[in-house]
Protein backbone atom coordinates (compact mmCIF):
# COMPACT_ATOMS: atom_id res chain seq x y z
CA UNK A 1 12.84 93.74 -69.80
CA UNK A 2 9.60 93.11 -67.71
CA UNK A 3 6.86 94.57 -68.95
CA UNK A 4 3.64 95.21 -66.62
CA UNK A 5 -0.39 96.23 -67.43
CA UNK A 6 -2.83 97.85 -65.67
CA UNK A 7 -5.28 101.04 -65.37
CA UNK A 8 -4.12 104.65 -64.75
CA UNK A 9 -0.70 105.20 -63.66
CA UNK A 10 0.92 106.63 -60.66
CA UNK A 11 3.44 109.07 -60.66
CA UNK A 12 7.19 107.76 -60.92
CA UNK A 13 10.27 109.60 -60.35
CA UNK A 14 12.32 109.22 -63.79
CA UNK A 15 13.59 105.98 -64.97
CA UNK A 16 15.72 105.54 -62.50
CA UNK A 17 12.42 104.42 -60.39
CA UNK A 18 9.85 102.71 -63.90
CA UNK A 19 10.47 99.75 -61.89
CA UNK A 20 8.20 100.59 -58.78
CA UNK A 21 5.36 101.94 -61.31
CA UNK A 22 1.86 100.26 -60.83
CA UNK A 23 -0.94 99.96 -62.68
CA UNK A 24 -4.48 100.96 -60.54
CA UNK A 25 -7.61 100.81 -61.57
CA UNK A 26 -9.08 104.46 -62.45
CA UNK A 27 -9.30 107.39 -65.28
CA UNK A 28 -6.49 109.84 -66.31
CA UNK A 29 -8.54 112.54 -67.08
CA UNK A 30 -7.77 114.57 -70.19
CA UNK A 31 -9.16 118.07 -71.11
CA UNK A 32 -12.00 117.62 -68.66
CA UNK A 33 -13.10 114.14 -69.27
CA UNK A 34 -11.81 110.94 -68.04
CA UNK A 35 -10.04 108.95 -70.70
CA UNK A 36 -9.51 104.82 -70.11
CA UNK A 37 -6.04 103.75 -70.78
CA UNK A 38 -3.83 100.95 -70.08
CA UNK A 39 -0.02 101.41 -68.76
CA UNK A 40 3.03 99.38 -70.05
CA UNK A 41 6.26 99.29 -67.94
CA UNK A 42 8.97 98.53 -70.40
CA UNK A 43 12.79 98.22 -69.42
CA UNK A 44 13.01 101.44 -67.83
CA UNK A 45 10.31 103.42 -68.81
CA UNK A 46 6.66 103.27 -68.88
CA UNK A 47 4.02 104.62 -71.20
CA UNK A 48 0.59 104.46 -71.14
CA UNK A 49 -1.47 103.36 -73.83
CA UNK A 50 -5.15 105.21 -74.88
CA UNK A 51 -7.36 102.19 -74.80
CA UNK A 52 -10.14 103.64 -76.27
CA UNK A 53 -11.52 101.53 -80.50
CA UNK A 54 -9.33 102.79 -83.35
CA UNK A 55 -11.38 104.94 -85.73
CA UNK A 56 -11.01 104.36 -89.46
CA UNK A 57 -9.55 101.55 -91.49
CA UNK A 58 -6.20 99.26 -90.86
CA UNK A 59 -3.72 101.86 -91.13
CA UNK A 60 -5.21 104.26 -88.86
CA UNK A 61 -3.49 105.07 -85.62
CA UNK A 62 -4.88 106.50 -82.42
CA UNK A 63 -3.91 108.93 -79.77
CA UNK A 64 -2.07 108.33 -76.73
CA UNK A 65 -1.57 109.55 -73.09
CA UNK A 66 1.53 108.54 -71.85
CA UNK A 67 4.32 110.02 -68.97
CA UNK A 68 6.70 113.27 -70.28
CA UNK A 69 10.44 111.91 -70.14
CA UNK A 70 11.68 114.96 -70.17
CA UNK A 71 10.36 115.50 -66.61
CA UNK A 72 12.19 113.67 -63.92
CA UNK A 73 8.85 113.54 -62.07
CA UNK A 74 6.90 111.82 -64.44
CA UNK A 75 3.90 113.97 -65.60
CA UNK A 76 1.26 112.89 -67.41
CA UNK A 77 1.09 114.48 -71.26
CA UNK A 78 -0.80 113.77 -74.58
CA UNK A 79 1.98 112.08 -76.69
CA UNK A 80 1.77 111.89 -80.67
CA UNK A 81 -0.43 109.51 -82.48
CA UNK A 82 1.29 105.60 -82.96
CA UNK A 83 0.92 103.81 -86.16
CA UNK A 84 -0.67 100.24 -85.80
CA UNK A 85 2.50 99.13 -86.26
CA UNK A 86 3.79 100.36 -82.75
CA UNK A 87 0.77 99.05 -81.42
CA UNK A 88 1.78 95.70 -82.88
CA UNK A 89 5.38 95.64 -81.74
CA UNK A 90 4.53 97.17 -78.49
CA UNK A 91 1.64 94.49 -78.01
CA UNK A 92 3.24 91.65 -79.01
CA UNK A 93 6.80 92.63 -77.06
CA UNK A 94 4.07 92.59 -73.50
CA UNK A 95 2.69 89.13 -74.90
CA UNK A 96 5.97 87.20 -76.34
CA UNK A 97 7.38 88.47 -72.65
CA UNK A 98 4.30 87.06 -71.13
CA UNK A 99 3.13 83.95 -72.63
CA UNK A 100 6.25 82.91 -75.02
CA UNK A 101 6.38 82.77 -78.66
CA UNK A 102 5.00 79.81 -79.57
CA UNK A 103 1.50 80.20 -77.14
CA UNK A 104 0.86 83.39 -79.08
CA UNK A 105 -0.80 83.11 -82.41
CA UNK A 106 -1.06 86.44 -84.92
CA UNK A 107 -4.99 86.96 -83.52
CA UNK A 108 -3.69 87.19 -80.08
CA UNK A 109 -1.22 89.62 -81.16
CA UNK A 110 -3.53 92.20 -82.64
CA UNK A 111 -6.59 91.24 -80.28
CA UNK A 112 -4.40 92.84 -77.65
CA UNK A 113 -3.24 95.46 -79.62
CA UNK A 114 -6.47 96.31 -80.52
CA UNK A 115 -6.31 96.57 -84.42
CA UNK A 116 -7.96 94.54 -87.01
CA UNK A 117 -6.33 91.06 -87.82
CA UNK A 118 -5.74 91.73 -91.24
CA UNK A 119 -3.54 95.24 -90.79
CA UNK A 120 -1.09 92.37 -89.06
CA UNK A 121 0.43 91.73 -92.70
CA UNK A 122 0.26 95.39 -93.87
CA UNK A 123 3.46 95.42 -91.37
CA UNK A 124 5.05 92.19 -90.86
CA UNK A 125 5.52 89.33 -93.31
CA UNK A 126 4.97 86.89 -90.57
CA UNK A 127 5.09 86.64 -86.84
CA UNK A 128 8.87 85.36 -87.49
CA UNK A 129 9.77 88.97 -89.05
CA UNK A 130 7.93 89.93 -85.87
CA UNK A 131 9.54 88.24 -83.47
CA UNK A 132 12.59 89.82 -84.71
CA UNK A 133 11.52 92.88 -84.37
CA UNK A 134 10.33 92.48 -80.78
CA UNK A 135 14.38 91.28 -79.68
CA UNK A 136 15.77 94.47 -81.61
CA UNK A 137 13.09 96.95 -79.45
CA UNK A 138 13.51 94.89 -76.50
CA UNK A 139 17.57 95.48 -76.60
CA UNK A 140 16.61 99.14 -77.19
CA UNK A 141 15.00 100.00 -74.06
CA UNK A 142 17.59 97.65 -72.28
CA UNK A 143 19.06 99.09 -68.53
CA UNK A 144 22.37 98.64 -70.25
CA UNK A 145 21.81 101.06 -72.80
CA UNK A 146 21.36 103.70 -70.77
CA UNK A 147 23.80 106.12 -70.33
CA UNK A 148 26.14 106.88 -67.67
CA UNK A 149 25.37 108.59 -64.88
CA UNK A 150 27.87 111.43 -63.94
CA UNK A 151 29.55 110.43 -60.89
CA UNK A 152 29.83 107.32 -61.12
CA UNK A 153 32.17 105.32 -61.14
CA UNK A 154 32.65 102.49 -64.10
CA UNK A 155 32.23 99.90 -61.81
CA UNK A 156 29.32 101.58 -60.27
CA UNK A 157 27.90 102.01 -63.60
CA UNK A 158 28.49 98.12 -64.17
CA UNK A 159 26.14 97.58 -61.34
CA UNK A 160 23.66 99.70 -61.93
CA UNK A 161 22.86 98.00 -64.81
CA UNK A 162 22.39 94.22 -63.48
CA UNK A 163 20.70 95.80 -60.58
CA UNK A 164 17.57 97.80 -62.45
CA UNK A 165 16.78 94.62 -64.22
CA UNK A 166 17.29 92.26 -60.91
CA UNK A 167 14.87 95.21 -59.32
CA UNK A 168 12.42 94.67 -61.67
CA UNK A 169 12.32 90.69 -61.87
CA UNK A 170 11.93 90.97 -58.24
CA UNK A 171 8.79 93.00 -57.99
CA UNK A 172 7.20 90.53 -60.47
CA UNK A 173 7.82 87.76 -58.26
CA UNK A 174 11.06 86.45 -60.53
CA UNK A 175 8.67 85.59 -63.45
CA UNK A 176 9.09 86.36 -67.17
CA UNK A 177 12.53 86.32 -66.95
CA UNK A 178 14.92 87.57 -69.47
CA UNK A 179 13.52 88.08 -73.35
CA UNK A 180 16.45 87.53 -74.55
CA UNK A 181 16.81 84.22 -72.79
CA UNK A 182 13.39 83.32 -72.88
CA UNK A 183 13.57 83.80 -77.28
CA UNK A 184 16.99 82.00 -77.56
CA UNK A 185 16.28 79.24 -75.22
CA UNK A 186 12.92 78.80 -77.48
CA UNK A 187 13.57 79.59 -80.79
CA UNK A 188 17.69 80.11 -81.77
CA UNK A 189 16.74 76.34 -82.86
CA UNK A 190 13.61 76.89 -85.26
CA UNK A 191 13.82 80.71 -86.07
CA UNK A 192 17.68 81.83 -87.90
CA UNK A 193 15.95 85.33 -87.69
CA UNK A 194 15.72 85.87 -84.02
CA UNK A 195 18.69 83.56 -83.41
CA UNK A 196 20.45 86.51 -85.33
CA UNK A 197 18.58 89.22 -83.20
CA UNK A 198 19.01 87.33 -80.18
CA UNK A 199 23.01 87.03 -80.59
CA UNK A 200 23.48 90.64 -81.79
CA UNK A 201 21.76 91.96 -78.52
CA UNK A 202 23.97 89.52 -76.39
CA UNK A 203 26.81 90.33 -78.05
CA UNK A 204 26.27 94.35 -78.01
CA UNK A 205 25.16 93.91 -74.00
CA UNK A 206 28.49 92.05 -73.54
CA UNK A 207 31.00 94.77 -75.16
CA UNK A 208 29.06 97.63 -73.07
CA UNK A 209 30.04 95.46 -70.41
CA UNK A 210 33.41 94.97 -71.72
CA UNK A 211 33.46 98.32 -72.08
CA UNK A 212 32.70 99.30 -68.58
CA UNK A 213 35.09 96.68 -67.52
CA UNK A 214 38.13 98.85 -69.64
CA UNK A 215 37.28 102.05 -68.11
CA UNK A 216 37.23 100.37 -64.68
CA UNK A 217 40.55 99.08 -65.34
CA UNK A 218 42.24 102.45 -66.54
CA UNK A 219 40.79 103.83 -63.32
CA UNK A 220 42.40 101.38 -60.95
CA UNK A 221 38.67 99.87 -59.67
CA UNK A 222 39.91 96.15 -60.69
CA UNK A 223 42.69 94.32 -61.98
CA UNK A 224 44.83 95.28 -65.45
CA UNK A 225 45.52 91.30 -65.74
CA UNK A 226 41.72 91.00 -66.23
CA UNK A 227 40.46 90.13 -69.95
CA UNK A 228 37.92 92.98 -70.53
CA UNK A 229 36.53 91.19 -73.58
CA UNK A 230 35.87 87.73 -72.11
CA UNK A 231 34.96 89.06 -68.81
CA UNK A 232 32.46 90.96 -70.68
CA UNK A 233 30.94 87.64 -72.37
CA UNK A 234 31.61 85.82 -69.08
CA UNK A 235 28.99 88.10 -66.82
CA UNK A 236 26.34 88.38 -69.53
CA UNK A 237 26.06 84.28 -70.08
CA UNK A 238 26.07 84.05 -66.31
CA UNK A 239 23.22 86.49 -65.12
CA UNK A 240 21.17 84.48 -68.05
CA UNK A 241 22.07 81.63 -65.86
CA UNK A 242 20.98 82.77 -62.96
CA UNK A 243 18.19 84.73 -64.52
CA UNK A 244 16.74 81.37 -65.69
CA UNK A 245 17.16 80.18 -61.80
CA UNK A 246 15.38 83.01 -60.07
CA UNK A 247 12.61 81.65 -62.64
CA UNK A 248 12.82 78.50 -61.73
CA UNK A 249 13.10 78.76 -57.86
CA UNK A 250 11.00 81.98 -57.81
CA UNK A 251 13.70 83.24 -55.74
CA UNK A 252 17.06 85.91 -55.51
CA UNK A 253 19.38 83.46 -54.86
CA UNK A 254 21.01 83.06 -57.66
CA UNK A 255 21.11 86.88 -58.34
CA UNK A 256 22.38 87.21 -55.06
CA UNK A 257 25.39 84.36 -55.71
CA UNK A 258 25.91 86.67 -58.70
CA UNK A 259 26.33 89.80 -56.82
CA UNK A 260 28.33 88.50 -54.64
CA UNK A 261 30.80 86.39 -56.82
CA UNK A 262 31.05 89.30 -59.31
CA UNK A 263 31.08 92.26 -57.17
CA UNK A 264 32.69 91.29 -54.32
CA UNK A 265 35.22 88.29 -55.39
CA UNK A 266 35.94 88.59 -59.10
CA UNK A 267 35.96 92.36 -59.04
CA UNK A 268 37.55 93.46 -55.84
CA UNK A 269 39.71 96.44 -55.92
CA UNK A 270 43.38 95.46 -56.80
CA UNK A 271 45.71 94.63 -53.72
CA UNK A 272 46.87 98.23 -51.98
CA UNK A 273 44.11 100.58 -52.75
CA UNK A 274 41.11 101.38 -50.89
């Protein structure tokens, strides 16, 4: 998922909406006094990170500011303390996304997490392990993970979750692209670890879809004759295709063609209902 940076954060309306959050330049003021931080935007949720120095040695951790989930309209709270580690992962998920594996070397990592170089391999055994690490969070806070939204239909559903991530691409101009793209394209060659992470996440994104796709079915949205389980595989390898084209063209065309063929063509409502 697209990940995005800045200063202060304004108010969103659930996660429904983490895609239109901005970072502005400004303070979030806390208990009277203003209080620097730095906002993340990750899948569908944002937090916002206290950027002030980490007291104490390696393993120290530091407080945080970041948006209440529990409240649909996105209130700013004091959230519990996170371990270097979570600054790590967090930090290095933003700069893998960002910059690519390779470009970023273990001083990068924890420059921008803001933590000593040395706490790197208090946590990780090496930026491979790491890597790893960063897939398995990244599928966490996925769009397709999220779950479904009552009323909705299955094939509703099945949209919703190609269109939050299409949403977001397109308000960062259709760059970054796809993590799990970007790390298989780059390293399912070099890396066995995050080739394993990498197919796991594909395959569990493809039997949620496969899932959708059976529920759709026993509800008459689409055709019985339709292989839920291929179908499944089938729309997750193509919007990585045409993921990897909006990147490429800086451009929803592809996404669109996707829409389209999927939605409307491959997915129409079976012959007699309406």
């Amino acid at each position: 998922m697209p990940v995005a940076e800045g200063r202060a954060v304004r108010h969103g309306h659930g996660a429904g909406d983490a895609g239109r959050l901005e970072g502005v330049d400004g303070d979030l003021r806390r208990g009277g006094a203003p209080a620097r931080t730095q906002v993340r935007l990750i899948g569908t949720f944002a937090v916002a990170r206290d950027a002030s120095p980490i007291s104490g040695p390696d393993l120290g951790s530091r407080s945080r500011v970041g948006l209440d989930k529990s409240k649909t309209t996105g209130h700013i709270e004091l959230m519990p303390q996170v371990s270097v580690r979570e600054e790590i992962v967090e930090s290095a998920l933003v700069e893998f996304h960002r910059r690519g594996f390779t470009a970023c070397s273990v001083e990068d990592i924890t420059r921008a997490a803001g933590v000593p170089k040395g706490s790197f391999y208090n946590h990780f055994k090496s930026k491979e392990d790491l890597g790893a690490e960063v897939v398995r969070r990244y599928a966490a806070a996925s769009a397709w993970r999220a779950a479904p939204e009552p009323g909705r239909s299955p094939l509703e559903q099945l949209r919703a979750t190609f269109r939050a991530p299409r949403d977001v691409l397109a308000g960062r101009e259709f760059s970054r692209g796809c993590l799990f793209g970007n790390m298989g394209t780059e390293m399912a060659d070099h890396s066995p670890a995050i080739r394993a992470e990498v197919a796991a996440s594909l395959d569990a994104w493809s039997a949620r879809v496969a899932d959708l796709l059976r529920a759709a079915q026993a509800a008459g949205e689409i055709r019985a004759a339709l292989d839920p389980d291929r179908l499944g595989r089938f729309l997750v390898n193509a919007w990585e295709g045409a993921v990897t084209r909006t990147k490429v063209v800086k451009g929803s065309a592809a996404m669109d063609d996707f829409f389209a063929v999927v939605f409307d063509e491959l997915l129409r409502a079976p012959a007699g209902t309406s």
